[in-house]
Protein backbone atom coordinates (compact mmCIF):
# COMPACT_ATOMS: atom_id res chain seq x y z
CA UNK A 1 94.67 -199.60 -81.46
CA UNK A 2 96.45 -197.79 -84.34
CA UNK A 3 99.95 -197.07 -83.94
CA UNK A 4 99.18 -193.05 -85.00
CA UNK A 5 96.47 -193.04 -82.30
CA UNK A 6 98.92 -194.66 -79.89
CA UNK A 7 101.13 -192.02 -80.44
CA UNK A 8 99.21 -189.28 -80.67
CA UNK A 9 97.86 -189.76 -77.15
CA UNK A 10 100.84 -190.77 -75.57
CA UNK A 11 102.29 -187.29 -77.29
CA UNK A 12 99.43 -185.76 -76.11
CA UNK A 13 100.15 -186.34 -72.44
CA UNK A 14 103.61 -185.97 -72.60
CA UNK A 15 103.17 -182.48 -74.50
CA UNK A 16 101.04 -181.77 -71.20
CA UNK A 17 103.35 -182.27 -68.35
CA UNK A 18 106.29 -180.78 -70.52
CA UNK A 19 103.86 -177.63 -70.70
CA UNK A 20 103.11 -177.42 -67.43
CA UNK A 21 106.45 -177.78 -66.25
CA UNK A 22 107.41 -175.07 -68.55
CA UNK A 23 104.69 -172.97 -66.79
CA UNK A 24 105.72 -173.43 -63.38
CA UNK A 25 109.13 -172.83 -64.39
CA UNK A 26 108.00 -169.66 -66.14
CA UNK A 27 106.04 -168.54 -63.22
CA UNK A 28 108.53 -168.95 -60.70
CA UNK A 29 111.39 -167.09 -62.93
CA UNK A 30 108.60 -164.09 -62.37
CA UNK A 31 108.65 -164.14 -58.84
CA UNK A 32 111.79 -164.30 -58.56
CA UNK A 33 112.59 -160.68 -60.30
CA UNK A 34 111.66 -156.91 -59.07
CA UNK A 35 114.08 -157.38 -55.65
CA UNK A 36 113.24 -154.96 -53.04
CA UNK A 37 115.10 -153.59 -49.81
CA UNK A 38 115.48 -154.10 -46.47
CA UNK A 39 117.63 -152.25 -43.53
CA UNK A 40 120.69 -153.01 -42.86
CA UNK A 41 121.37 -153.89 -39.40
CA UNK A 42 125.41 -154.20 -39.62
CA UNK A 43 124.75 -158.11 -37.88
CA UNK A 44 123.40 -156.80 -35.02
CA UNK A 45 120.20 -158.49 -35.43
CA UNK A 46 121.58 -161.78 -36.61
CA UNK A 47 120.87 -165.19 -34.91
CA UNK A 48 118.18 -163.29 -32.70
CA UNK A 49 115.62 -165.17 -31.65
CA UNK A 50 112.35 -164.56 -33.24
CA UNK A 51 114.52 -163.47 -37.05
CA UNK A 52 110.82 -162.10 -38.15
CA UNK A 53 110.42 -158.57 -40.39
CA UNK A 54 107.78 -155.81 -40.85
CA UNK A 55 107.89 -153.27 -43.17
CA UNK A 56 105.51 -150.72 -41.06
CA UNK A 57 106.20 -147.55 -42.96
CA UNK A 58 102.68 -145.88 -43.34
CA UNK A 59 101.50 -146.93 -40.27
CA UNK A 60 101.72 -144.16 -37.38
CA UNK A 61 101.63 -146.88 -34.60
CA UNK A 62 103.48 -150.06 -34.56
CA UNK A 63 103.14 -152.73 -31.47
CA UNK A 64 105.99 -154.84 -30.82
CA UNK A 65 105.70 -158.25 -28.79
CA UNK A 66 108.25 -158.25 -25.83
CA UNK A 67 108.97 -162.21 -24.67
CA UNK A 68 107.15 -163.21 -27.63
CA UNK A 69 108.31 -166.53 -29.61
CA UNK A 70 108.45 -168.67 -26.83
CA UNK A 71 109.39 -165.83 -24.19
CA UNK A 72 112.87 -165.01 -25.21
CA UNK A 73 112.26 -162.57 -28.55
CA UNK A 74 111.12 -159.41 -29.48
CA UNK A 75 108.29 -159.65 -32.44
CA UNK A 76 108.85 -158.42 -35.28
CA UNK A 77 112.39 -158.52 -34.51
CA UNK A 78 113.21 -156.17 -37.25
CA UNK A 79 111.33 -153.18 -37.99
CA UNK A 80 111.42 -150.28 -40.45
CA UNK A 81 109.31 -147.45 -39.99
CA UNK A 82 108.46 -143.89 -40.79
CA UNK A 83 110.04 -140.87 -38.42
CA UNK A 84 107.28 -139.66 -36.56
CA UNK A 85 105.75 -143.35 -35.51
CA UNK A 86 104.93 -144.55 -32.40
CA UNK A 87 105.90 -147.78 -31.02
CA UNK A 88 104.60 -149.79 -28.11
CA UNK A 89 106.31 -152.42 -26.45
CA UNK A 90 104.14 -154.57 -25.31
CA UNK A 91 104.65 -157.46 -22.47
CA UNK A 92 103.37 -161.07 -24.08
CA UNK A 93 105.75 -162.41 -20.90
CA UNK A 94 107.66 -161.15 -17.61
CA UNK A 95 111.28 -160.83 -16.34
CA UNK A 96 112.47 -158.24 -19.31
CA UNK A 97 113.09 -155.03 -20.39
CA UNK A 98 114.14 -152.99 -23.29
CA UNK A 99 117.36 -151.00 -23.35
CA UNK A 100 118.48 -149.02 -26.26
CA UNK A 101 122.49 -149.22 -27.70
CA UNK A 102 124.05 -145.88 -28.75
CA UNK A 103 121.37 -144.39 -31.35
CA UNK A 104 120.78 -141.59 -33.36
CA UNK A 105 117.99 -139.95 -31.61
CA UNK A 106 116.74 -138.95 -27.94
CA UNK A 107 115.23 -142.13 -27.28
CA UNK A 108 115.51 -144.53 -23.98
CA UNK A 109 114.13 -147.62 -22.96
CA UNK A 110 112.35 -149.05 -20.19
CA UNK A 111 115.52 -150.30 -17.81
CA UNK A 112 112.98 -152.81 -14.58
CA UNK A 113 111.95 -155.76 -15.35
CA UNK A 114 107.88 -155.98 -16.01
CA UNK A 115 105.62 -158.45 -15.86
CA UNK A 116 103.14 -160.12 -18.89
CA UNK A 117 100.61 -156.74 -19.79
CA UNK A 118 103.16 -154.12 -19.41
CA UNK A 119 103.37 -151.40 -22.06
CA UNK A 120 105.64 -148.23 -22.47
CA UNK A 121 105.66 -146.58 -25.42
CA UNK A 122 108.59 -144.56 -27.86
CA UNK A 123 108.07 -141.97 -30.91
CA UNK A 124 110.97 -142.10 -33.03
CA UNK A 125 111.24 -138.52 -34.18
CA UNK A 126 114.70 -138.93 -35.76
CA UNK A 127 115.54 -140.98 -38.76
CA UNK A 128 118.50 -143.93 -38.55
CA UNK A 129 118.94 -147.62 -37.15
CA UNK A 130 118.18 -148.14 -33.66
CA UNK A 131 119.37 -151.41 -32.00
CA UNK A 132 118.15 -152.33 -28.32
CA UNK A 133 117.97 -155.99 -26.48
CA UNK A 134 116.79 -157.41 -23.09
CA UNK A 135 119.54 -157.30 -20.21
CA UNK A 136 118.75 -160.66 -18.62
CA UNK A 137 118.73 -162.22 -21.63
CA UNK A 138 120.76 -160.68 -24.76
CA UNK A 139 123.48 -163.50 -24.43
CA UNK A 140 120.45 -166.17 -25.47
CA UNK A 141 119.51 -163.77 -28.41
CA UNK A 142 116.96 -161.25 -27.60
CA UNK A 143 117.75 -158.95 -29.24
CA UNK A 144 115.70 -156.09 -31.93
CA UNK A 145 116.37 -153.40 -34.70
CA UNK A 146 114.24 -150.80 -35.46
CA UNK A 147 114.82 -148.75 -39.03
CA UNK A 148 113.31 -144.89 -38.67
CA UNK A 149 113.06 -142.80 -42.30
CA UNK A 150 114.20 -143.51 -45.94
CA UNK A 151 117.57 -142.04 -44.97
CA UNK A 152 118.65 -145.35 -43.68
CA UNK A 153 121.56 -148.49 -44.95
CA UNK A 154 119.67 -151.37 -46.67
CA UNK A 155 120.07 -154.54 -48.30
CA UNK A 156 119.23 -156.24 -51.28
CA UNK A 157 116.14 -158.86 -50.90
CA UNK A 158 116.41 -160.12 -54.11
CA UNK A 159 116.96 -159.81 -58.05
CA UNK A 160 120.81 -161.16 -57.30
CA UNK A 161 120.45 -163.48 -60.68
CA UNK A 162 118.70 -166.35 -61.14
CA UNK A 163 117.87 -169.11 -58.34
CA UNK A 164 116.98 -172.54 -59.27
CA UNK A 165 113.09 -173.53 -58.49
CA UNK A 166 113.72 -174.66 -54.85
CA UNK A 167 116.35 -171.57 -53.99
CA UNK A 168 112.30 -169.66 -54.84
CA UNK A 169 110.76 -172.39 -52.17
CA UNK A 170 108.67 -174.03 -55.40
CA UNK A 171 109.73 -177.84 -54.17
CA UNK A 172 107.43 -180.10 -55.94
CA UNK A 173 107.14 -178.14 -59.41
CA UNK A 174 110.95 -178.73 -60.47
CA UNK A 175 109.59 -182.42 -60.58
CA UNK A 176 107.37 -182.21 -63.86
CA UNK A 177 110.11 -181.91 -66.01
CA UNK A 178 111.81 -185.34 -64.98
CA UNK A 179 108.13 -186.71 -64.82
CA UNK A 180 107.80 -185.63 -68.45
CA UNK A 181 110.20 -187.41 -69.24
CA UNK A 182 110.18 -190.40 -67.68
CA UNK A 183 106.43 -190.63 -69.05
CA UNK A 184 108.13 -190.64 -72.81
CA UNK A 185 110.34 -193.24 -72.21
CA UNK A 186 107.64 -195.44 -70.39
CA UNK A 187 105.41 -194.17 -73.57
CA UNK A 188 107.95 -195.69 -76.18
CA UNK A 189 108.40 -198.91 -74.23
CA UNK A 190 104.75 -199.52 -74.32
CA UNK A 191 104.65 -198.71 -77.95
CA UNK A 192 107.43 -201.00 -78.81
CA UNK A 193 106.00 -203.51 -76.83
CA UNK A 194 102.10 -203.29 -78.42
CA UNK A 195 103.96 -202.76 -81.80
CA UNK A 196 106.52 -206.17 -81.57
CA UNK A 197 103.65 -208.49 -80.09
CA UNK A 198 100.91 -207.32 -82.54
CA UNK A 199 102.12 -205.90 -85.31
CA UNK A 200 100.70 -202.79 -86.46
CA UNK A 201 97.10 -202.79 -87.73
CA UNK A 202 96.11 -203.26 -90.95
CA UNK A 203 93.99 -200.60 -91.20
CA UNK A 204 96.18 -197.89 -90.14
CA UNK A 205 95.91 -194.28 -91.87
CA UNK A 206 92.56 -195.92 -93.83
CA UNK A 207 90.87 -193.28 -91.17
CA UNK A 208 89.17 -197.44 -90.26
C-alpha cells in the first residue's frame, strides 16, 4: 500500500465520524432552542405521584385518570386547558376522591370515596390555577393541577442557554467526537508502524 493511499483512507474515515459528530451536535443544539411554557403551579404539584403533563388547550373535553400510576396518582397530573372545557374524572381504581383547594371559580369536587368505573364530571368556566388532591391519600402524593385560560402564571420549558448533549437526553451521540479521535491516533500508529517495518513504496506518487 502507498503511504498517500494509506492516508487518504484513514483521513477519509476519520473526516466521517468527525462529520457526523458535528451533525449530531448540530442537530441537538436545534432542539434545544424555541423554549415554550408551562403553568406554574407555585410547588403545589411537586413530588406528586404520577409528575406527567398535557397541554389540552383546543380540546373541549379532557379525561383525567383517578388512581392511575399504580393507584395512588391522578393522570395527567398537570393540566392546562381552555375556559369553557369539560373534564371527567374518571375511576382507573377505588378508595378516592377529588377535593378542590381554594380556587378561582365555582367549582367542587366529588368528596365519597368511589369505586374503579366511577365518573363525575367539572366545566371550568373561569380562567386561573386550580389545585385539588385525594383525602385518604394526599400525604403519599396524590395530588393534581389543572391550568384554565391564557390568563394564567407559567414557566419557562426551555431556551435557558445552552445544555450539553446529555442535559438534551442525546446519550450515545456525544461519543463520536472522542471516537473520532481515538480512530486518528490508532490511524497514525498503524501508519507509523506499516511505514517503519516497510518502508514506503517505491512507487509512490508514480500514480503505479
Amino acid at each position: 500500500m502507498k503511504r498517500r493511499d494509506f492516508m487518504r483512507q484513514a483521513g477519509g474515515a476519520t473526516a466521517a465520524i468527525g462529520a457526523g459528530a458535528t451533525a449530531t451536535a448540530g442537530t441537538a443544539a436545534a432542539q434545544e432552542g424555541g423554549g415554550g411554557q408551562r403553568p406554574d403551579f407555585g410547588g403545589y404539584t411537586d413530588g406528586a405521584k404520577g409528575g406527567t403533563y398535557q397541554d389540552a388547550r383546543g380540546s373541549s373535553e379532557v379525561t383525567v385518570e383517578v388512581g392511575g400510576g399504580g393507584g395512588l396518582a391522578f393522570l395527567p397530573t398537570e393540566l392546562w386547558i381552555d375556559t369553557g372545557t369539560t373534564v371527567t374524572f374518571e375511576w382507573v381504581s377505588g378508595g378516592h376522591n377529588v377535593l378542590f383547594d381554594d380556587n378561582p371559580g365555582d367549582v367542587s369536587g366529588h368528596e365519597p370515596l368511589e369505586d374503579e368505573g366511577f365518573t363525575f364530571e367539572v366545566t371550568f368556566e373561569s380562567g386561573g390555577i386550580y389545585t385539588y388532591y385525594c383525602d385518604p391519600h394526599r400525604s403519599l402524593g396524590m395530588l393534581g393541577g389543572i391550568a384554565v385560560g391564557e390568563d394564567v402564571p407559567t414557566v419557562s420549558t426551555g431556551g435557558g442557554g445552552r445544555k450539553e448533549l446529555h442535559d438534551l437526553g442525546v446519550a450515545i451521540q456525544a461519543h463520536w467526537v472522542g471516537a473520532a479521535t481515538i480512530l486518528g491516533i490508532i490511524m497514525s500508529v498503524i501508519f507509523t508502524f506499516y511505514l517503519v517495518k516497510y518502508g514506503e513504496s517505491a512507487h509512490t506518487g508514480t500514480g503505479r
